[in-house]
PDB file of N, CA and C in Angstrom:
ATOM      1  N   UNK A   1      -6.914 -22.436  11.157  1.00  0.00           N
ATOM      2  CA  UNK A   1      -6.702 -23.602  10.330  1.00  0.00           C
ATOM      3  C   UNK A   1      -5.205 -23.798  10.132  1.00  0.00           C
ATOM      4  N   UNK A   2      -4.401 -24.654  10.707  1.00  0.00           N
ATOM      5  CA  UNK A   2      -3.385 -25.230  10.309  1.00  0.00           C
ATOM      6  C   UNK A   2      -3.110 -26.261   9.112  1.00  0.00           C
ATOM      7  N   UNK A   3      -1.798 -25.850   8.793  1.00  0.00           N
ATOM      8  CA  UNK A   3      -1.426 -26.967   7.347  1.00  0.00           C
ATOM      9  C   UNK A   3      -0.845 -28.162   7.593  1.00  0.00           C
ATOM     10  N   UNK A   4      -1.417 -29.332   7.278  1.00  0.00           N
ATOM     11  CA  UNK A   4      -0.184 -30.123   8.239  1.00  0.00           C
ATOM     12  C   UNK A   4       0.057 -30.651   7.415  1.00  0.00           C
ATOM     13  N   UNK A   5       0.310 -30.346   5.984  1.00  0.00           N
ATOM     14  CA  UNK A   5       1.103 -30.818   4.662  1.00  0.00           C
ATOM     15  C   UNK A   5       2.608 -30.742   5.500  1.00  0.00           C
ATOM     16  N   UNK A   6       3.015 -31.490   5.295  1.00  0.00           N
ATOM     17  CA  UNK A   6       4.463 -31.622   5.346  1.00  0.00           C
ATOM     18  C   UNK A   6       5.365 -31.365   4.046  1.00  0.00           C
ATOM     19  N   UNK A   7       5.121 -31.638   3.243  1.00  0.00           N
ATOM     20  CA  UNK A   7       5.618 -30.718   1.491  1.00  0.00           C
ATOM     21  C   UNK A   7       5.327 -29.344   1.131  1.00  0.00           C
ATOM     22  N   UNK A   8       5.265 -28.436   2.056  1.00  0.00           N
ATOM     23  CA  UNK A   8       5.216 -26.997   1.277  1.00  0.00           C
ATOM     24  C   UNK A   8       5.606 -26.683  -0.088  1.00  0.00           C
ATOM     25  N   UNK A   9       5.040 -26.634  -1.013  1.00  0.00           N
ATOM     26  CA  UNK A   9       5.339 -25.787  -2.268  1.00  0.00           C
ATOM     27  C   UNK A   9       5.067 -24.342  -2.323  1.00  0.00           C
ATOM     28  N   UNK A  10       6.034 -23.842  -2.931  1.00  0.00           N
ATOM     29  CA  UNK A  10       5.779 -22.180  -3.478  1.00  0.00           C
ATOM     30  C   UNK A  10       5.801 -22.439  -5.612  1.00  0.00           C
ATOM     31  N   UNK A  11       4.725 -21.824  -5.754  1.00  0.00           N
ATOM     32  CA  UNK A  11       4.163 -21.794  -7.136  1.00  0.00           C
ATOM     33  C   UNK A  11       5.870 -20.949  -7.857  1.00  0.00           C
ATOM     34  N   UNK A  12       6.404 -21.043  -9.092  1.00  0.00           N
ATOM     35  CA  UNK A  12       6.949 -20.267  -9.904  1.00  0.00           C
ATOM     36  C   UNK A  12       6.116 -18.939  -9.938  1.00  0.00           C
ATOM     37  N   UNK A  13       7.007 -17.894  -9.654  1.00  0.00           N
ATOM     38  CA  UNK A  13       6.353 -16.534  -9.662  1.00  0.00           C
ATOM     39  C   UNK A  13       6.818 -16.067 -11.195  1.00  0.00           C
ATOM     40  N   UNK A  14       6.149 -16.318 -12.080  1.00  0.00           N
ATOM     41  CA  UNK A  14       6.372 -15.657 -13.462  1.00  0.00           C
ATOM     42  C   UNK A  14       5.780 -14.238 -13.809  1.00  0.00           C
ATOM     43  N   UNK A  15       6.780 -12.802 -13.221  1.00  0.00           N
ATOM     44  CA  UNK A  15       5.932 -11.894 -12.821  1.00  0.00           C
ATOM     45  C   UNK A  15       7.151 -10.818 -13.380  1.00  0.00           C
ATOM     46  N   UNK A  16       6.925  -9.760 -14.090  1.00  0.00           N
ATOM     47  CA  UNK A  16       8.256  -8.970 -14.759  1.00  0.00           C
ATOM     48  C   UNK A  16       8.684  -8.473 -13.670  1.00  0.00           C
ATOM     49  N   UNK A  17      10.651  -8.241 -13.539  1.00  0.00           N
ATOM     50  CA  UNK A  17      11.283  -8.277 -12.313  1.00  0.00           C
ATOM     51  C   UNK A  17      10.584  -6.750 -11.630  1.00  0.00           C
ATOM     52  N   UNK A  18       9.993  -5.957 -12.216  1.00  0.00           N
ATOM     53  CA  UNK A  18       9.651  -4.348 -11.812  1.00  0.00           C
ATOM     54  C   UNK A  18       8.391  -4.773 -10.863  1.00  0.00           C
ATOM     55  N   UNK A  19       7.458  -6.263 -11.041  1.00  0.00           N
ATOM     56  CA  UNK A  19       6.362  -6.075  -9.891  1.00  0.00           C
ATOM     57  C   UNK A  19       6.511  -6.837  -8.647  1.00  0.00           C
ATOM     58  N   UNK A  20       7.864  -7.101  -8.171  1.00  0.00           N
ATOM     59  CA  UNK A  20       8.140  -8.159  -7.521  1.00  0.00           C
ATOM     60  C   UNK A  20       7.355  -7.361  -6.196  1.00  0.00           C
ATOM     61  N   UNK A  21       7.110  -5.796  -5.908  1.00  0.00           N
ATOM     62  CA  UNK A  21       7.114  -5.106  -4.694  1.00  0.00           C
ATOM     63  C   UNK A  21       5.495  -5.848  -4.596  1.00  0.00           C
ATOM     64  N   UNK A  22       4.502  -5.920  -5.836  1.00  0.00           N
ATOM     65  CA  UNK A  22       3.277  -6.031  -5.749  1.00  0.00           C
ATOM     66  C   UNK A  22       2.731  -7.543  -5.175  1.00  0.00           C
ATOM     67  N   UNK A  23       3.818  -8.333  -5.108  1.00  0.00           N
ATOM     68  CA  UNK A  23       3.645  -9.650  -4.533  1.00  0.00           C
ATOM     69  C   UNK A  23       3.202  -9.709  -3.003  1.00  0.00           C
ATOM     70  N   UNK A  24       2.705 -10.201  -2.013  1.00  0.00           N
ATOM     71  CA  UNK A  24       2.985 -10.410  -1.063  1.00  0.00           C
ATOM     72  C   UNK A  24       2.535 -12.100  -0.761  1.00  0.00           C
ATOM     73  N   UNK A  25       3.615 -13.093  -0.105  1.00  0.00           N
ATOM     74  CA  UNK A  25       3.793 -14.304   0.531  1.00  0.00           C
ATOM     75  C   UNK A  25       3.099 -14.719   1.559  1.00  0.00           C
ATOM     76  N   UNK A  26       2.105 -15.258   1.728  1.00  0.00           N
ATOM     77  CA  UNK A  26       1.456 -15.454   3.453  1.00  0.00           C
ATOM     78  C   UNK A  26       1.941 -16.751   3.837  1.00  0.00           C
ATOM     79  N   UNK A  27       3.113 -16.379   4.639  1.00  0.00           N
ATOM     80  CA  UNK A  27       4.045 -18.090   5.473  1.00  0.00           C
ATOM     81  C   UNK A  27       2.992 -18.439   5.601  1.00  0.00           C
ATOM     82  N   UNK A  28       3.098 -20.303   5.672  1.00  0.00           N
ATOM     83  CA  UNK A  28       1.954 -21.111   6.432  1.00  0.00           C
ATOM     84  C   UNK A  28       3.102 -21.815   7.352  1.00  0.00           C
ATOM     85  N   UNK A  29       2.420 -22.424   8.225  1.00  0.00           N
ATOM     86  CA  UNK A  29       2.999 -21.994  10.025  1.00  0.00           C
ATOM     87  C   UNK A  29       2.929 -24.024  10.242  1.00  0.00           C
ATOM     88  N   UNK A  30       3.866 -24.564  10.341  1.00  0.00           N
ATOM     89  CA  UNK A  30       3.878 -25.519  10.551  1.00  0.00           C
ATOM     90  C   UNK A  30       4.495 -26.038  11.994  1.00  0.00           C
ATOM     91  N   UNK A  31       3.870 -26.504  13.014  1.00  0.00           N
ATOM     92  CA  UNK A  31       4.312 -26.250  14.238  1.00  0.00           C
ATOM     93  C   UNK A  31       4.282 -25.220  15.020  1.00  0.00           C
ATOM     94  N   UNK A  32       5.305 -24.809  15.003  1.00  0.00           N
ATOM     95  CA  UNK A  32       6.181 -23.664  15.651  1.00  0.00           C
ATOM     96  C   UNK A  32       7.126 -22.567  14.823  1.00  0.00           C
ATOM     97  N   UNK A  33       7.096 -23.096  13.332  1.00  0.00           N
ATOM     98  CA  UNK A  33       7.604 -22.602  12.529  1.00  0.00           C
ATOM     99  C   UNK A  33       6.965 -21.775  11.579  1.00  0.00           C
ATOM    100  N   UNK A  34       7.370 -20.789  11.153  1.00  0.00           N
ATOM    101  CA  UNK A  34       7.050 -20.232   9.663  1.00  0.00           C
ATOM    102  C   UNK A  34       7.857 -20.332   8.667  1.00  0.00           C
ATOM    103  N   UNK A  35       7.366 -20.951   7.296  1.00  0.00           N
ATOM    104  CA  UNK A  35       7.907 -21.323   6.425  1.00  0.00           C
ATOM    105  C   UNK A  35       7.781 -20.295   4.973  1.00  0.00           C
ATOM    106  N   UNK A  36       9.681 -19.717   5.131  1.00  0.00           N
ATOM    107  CA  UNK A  36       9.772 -19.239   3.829  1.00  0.00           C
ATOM    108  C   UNK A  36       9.492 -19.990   2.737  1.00  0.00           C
ATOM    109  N   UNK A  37       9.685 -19.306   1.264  1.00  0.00           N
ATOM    110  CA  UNK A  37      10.191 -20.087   0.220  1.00  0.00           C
ATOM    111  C   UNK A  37      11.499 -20.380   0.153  1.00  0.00           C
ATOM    112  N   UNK A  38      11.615 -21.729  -0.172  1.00  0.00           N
ATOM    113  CA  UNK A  38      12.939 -22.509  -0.074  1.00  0.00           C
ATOM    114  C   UNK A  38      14.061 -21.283  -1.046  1.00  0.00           C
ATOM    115  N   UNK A  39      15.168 -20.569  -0.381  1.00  0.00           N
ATOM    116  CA  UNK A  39      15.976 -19.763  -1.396  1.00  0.00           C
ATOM    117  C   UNK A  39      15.697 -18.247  -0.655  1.00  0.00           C
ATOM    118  N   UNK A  40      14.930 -18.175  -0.331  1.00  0.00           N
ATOM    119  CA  UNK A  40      14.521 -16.903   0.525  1.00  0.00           C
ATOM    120  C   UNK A  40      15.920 -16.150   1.308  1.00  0.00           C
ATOM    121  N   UNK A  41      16.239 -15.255   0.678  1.00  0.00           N
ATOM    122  CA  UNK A  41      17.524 -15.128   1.910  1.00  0.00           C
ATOM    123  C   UNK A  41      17.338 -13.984   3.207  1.00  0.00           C
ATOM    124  N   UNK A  42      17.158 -14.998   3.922  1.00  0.00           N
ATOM    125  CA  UNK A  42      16.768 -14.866   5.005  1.00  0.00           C
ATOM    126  C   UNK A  42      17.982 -13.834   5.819  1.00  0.00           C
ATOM    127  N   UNK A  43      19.490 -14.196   5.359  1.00  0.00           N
ATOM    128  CA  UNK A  43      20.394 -13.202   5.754  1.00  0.00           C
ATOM    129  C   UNK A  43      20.670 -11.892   5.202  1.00  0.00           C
ATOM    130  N   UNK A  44      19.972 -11.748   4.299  1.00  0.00           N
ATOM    131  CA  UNK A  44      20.028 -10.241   3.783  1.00  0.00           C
ATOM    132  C   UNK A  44      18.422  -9.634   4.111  1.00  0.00           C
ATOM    133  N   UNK A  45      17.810 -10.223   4.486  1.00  0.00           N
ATOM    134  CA  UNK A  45      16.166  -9.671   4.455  1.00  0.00           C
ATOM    135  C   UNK A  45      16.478  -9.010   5.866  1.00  0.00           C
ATOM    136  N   UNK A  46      15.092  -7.688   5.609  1.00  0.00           N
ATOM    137  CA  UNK A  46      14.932  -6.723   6.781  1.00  0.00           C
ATOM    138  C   UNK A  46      13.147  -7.590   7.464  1.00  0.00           C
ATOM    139  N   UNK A  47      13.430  -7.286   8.511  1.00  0.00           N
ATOM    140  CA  UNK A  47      11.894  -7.980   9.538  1.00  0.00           C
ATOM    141  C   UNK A  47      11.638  -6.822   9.882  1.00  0.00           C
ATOM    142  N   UNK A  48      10.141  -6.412   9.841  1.00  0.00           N
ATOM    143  CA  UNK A  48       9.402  -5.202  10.299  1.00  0.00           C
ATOM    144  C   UNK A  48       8.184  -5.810  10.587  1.00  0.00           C
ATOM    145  N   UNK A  49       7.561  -5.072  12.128  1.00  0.00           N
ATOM    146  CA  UNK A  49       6.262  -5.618  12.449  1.00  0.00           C
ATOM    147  C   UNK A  49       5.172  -4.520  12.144  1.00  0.00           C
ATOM    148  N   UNK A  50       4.162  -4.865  11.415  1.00  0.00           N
ATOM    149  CA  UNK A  50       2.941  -4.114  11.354  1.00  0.00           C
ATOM    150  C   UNK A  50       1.608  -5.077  12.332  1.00  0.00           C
ATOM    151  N   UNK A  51       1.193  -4.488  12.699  1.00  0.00           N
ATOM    152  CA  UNK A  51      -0.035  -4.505  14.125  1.00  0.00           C
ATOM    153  C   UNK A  51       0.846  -5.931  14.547  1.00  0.00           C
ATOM    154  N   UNK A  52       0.117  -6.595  14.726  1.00  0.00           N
ATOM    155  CA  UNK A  52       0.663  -7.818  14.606  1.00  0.00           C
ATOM    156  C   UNK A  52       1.576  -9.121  14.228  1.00  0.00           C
ATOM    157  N   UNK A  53       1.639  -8.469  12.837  1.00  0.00           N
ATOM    158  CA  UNK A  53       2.099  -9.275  11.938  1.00  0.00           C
ATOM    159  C   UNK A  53       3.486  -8.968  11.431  1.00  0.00           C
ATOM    160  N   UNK A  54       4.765 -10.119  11.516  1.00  0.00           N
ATOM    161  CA  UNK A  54       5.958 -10.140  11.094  1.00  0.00           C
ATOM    162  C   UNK A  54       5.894  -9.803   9.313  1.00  0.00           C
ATOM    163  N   UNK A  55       6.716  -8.757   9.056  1.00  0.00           N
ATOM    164  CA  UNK A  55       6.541  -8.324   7.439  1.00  0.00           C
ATOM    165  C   UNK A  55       8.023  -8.863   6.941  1.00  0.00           C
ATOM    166  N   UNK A  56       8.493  -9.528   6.291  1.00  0.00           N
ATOM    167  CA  UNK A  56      10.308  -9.917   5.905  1.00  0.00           C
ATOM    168  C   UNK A  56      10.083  -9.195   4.319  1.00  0.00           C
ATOM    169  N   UNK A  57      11.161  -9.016   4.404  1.00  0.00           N
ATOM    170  CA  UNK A  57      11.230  -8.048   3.134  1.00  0.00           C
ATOM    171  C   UNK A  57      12.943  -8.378   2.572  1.00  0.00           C
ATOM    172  N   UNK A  58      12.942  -8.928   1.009  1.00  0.00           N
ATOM    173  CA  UNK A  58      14.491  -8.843   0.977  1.00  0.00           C
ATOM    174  C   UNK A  58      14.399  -7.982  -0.696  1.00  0.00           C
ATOM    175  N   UNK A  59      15.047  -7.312  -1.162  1.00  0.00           N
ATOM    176  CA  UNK A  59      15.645  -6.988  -2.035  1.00  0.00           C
ATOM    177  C   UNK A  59      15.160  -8.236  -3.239  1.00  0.00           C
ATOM    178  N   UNK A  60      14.575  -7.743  -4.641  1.00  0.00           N
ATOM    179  CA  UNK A  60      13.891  -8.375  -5.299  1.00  0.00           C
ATOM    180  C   UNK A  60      13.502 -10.117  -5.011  1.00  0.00           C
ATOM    181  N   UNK A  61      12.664  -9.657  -4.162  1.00  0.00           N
ATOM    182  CA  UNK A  61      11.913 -10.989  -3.758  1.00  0.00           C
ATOM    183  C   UNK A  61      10.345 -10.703  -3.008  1.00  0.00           C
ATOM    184  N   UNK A  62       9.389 -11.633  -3.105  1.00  0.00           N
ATOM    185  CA  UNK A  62       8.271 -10.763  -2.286  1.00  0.00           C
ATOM    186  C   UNK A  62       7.917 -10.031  -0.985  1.00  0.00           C
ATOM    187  N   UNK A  63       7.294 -10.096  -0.705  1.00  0.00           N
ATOM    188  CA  UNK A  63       7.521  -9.392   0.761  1.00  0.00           C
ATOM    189  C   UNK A  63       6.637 -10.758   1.643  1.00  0.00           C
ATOM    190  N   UNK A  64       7.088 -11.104   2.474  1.00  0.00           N
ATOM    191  CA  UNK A  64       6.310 -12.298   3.146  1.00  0.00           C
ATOM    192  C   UNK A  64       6.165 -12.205   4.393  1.00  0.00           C
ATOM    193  N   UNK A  65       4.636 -12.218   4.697  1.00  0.00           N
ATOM    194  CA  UNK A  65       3.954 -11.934   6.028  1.00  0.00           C
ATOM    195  C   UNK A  65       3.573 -13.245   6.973  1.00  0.00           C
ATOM    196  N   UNK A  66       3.959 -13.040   8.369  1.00  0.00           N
ATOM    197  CA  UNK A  66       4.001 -14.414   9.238  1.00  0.00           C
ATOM    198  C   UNK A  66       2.647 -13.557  10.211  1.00  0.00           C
ATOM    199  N   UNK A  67       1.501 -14.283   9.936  1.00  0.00           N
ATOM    200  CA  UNK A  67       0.338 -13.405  11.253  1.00  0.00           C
ATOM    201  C   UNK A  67       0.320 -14.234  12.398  1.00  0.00           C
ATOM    202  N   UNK A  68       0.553 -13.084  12.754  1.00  0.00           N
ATOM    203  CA  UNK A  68      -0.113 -13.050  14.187  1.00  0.00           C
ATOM    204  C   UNK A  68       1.684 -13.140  15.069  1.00  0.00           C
ATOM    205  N   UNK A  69       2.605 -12.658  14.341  1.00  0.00           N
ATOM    206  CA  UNK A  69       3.742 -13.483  14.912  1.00  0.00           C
ATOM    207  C   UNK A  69       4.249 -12.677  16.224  1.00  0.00           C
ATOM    208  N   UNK A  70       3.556 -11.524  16.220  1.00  0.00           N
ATOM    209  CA  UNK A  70       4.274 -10.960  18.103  1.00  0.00           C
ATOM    210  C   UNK A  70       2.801 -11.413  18.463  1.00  0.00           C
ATOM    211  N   UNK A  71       2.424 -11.751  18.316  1.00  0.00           N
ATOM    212  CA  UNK A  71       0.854 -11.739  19.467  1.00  0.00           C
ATOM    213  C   UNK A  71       0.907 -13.478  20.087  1.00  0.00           C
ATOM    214  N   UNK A  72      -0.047 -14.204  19.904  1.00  0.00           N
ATOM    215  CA  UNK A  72      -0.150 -15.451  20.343  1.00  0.00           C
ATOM    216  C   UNK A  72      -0.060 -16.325  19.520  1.00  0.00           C
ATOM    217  N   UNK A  73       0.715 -15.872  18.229  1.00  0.00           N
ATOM    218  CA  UNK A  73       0.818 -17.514  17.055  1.00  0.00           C
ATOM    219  C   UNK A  73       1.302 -18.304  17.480  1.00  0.00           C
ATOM    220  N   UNK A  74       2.382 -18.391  18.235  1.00  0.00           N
ATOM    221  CA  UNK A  74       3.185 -19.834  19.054  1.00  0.00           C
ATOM    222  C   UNK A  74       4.567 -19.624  17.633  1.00  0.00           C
ATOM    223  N   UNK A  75       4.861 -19.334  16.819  1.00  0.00           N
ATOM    224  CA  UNK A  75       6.298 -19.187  15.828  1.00  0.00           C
ATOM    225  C   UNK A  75       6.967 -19.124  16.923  1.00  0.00           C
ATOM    226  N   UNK A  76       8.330 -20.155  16.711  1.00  0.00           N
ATOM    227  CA  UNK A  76       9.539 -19.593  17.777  1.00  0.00           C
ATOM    228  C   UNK A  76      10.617 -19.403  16.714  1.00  0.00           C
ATOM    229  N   UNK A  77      10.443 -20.030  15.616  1.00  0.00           N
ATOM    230  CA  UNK A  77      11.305 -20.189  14.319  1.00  0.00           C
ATOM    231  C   UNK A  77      10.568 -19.265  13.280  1.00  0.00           C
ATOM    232  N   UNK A  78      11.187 -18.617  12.345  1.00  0.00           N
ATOM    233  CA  UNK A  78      10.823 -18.591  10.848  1.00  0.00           C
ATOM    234  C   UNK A  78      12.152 -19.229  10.057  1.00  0.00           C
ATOM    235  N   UNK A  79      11.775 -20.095   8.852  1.00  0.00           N
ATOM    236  CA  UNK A  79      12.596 -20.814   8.440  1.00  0.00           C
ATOM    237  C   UNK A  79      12.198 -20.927   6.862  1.00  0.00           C
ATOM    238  N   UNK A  80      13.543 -21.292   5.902  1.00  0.00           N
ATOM    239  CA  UNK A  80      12.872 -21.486   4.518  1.00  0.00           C
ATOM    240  C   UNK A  80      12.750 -22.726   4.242  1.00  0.00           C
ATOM    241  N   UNK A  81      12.021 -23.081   2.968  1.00  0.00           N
ATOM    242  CA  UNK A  81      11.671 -24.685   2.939  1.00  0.00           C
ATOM    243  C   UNK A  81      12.785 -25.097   2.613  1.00  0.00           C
ATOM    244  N   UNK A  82      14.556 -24.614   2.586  1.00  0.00           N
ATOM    245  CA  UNK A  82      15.879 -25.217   2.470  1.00  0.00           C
ATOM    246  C   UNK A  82      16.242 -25.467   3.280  1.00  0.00           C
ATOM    247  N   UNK A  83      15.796 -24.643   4.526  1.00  0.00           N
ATOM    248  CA  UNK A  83      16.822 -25.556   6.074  1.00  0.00           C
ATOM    249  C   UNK A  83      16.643 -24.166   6.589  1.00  0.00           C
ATOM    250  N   UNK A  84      17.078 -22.764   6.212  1.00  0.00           N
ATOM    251  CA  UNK A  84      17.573 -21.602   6.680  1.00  0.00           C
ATOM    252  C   UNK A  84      16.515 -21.460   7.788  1.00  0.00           C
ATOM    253  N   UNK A  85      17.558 -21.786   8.816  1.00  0.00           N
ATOM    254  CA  UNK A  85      16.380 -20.785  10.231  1.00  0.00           C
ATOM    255  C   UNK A  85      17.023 -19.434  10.918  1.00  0.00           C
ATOM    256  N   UNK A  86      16.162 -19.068  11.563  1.00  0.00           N
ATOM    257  CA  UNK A  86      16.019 -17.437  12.193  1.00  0.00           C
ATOM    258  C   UNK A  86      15.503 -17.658  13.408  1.00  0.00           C
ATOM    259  N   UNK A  87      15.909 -17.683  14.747  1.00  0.00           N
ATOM    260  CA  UNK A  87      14.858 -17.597  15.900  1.00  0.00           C
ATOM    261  C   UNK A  87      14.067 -16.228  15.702  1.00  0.00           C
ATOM    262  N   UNK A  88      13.363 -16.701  16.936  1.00  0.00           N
ATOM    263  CA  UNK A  88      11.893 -15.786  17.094  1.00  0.00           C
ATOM    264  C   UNK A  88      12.852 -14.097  17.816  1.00  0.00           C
ATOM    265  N   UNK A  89      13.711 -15.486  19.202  1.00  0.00           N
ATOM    266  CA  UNK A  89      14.487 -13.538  19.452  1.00  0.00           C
ATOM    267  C   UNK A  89      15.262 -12.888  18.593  1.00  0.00           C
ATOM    268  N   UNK A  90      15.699 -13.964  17.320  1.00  0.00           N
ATOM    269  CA  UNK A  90      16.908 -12.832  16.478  1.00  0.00           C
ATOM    270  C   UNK A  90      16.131 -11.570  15.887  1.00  0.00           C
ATOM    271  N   UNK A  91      14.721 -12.435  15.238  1.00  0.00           N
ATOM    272  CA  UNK A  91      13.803 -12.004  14.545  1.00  0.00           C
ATOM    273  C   UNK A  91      13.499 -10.596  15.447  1.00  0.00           C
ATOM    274  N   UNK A  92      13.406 -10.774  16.745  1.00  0.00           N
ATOM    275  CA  UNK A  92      12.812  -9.666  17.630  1.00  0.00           C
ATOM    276  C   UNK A  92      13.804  -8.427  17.273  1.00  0.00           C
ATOM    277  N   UNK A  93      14.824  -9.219  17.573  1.00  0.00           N
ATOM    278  CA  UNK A  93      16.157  -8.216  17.527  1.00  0.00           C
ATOM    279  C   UNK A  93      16.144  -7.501  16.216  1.00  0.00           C
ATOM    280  N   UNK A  94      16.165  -8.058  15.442  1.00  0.00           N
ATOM    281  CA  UNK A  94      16.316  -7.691  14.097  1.00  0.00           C
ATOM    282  C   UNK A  94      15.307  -6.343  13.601  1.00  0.00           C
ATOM    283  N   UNK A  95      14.257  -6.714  13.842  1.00  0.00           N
ATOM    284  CA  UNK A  95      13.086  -6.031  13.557  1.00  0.00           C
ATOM    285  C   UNK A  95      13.242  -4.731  14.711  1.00  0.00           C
ATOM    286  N   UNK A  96      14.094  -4.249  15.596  1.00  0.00           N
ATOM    287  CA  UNK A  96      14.166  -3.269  16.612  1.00  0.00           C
ATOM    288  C   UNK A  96      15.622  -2.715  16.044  1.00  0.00           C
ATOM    289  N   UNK A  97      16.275  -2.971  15.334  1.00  0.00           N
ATOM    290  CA  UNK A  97      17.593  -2.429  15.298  1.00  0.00           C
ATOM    291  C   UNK A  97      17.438  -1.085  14.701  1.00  0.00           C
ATOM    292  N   UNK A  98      18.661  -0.636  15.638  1.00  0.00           N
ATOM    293  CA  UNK A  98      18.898   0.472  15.125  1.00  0.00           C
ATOM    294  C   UNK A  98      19.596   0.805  13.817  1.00  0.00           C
ATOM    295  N   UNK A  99      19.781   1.763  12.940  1.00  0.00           N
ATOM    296  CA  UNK A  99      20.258   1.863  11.398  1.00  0.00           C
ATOM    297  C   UNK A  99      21.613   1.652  11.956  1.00  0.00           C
ATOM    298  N   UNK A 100      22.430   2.331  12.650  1.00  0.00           N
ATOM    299  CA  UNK A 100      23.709   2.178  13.266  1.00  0.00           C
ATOM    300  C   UNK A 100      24.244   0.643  13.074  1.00  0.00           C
ATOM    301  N   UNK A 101      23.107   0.125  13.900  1.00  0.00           N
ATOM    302  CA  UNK A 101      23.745  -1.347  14.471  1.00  0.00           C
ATOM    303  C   UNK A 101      23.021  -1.884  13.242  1.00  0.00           C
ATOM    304  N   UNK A 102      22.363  -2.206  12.483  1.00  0.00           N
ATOM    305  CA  UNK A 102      21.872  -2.563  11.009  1.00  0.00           C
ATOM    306  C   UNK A 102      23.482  -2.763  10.022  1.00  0.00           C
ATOM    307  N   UNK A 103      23.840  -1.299  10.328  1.00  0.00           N
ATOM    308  CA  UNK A 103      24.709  -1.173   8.949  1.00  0.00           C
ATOM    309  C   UNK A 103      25.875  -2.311   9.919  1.00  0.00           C
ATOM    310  N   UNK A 104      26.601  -2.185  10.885  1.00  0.00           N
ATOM    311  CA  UNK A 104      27.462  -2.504  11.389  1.00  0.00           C
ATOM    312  C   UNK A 104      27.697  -4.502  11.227  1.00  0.00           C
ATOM    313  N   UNK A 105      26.189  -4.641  11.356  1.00  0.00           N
ATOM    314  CA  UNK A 105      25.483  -6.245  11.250  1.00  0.00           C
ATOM    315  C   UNK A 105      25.994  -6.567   9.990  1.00  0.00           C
ATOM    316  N   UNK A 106      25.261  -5.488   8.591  1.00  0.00           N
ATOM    317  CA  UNK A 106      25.991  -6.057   7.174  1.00  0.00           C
ATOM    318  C   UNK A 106      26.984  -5.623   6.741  1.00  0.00           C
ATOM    319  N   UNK A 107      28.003  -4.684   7.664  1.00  0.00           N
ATOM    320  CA  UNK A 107      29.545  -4.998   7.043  1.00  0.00           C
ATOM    321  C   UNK A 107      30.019  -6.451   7.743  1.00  0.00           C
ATOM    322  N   UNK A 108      29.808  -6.622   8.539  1.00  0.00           N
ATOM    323  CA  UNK A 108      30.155  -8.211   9.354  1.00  0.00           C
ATOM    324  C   UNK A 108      29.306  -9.323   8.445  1.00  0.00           C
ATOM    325  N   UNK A 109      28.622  -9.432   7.949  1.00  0.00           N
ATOM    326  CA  UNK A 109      28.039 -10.272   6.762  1.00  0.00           C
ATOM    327  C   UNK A 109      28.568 -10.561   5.544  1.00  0.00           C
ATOM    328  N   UNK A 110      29.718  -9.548   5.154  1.00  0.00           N
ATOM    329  CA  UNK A 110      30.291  -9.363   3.719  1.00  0.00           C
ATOM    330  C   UNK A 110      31.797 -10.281   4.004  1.00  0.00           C
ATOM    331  N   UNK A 111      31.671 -11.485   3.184  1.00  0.00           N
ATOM    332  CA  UNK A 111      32.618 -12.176   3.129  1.00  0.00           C
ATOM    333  C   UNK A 111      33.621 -11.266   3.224  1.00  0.00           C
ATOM    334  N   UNK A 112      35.249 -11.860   4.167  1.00  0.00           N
ATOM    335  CA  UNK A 112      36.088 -10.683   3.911  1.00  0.00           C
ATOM    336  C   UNK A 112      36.988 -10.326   2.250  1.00  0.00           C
ATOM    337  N   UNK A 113      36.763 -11.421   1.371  1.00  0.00           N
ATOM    338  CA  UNK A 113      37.001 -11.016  -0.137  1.00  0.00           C
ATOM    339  C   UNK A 113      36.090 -10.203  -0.778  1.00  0.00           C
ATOM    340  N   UNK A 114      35.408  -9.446  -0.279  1.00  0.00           N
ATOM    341  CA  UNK A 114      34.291  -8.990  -0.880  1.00  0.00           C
ATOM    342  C   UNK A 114      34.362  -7.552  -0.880  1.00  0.00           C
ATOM    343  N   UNK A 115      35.420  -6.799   0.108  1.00  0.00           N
ATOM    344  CA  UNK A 115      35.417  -5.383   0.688  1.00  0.00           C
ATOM    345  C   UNK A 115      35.756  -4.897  -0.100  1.00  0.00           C
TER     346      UNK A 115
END
């Protein structure tokens, strides 16, 4: 079953900041895309695949699952409902990195006023 709402909403999560881990997000898949919540930061979040399914995970925020996304969903994008996109190969990449090349990725992420 596809959504072909074109207005995605995400509900206000009014939830004390300690159960944010107990949340989990199920993207709905518009096109070719999977759609975060608009604000989602997509540049600090880690991508991990379980069986199938793309897991994004950022630092107090929910954990949000894209199914079926290495198998045959057709996602070439995951994206938030603000604009923020991610291809499918960064996503690949991302989700295979090594801790080495991880850490190396977010010192190159840190504005240089920030060190």
């Amino acid at each position: 079953m596809k959504n072909t709402d074109t207005n995605i909403h995400f509900g206000p999560l009014d939830l004390p900041s300690n159960s944010v881990d107990l949340v989990t997000v199920l993207a709905p898949v518009r096109g070719a895309t999977a759609i975060l919540p608009a604000g989602y930061p997509l540049r600090w979040a880690t991508f991990s695949r379980q069986k199938s399914h793309l897991i994004v995970q950022a630092d107090g925020h929910p954990r949000v699952v894209v199914p079926h996304f290495f198998t045959s969903g057709g996602q070439t994008t995951v994206a938030t409902g603000d604009g923020i996109e991610v291809s499918r190969h960064m996503v690949m990449l991302m989700a295979n990195l090594s801790l080495r090349v991880e850490k190396a990725l977010n010192a190159l992420a840190v504005p240089s006023g920030d060190s």
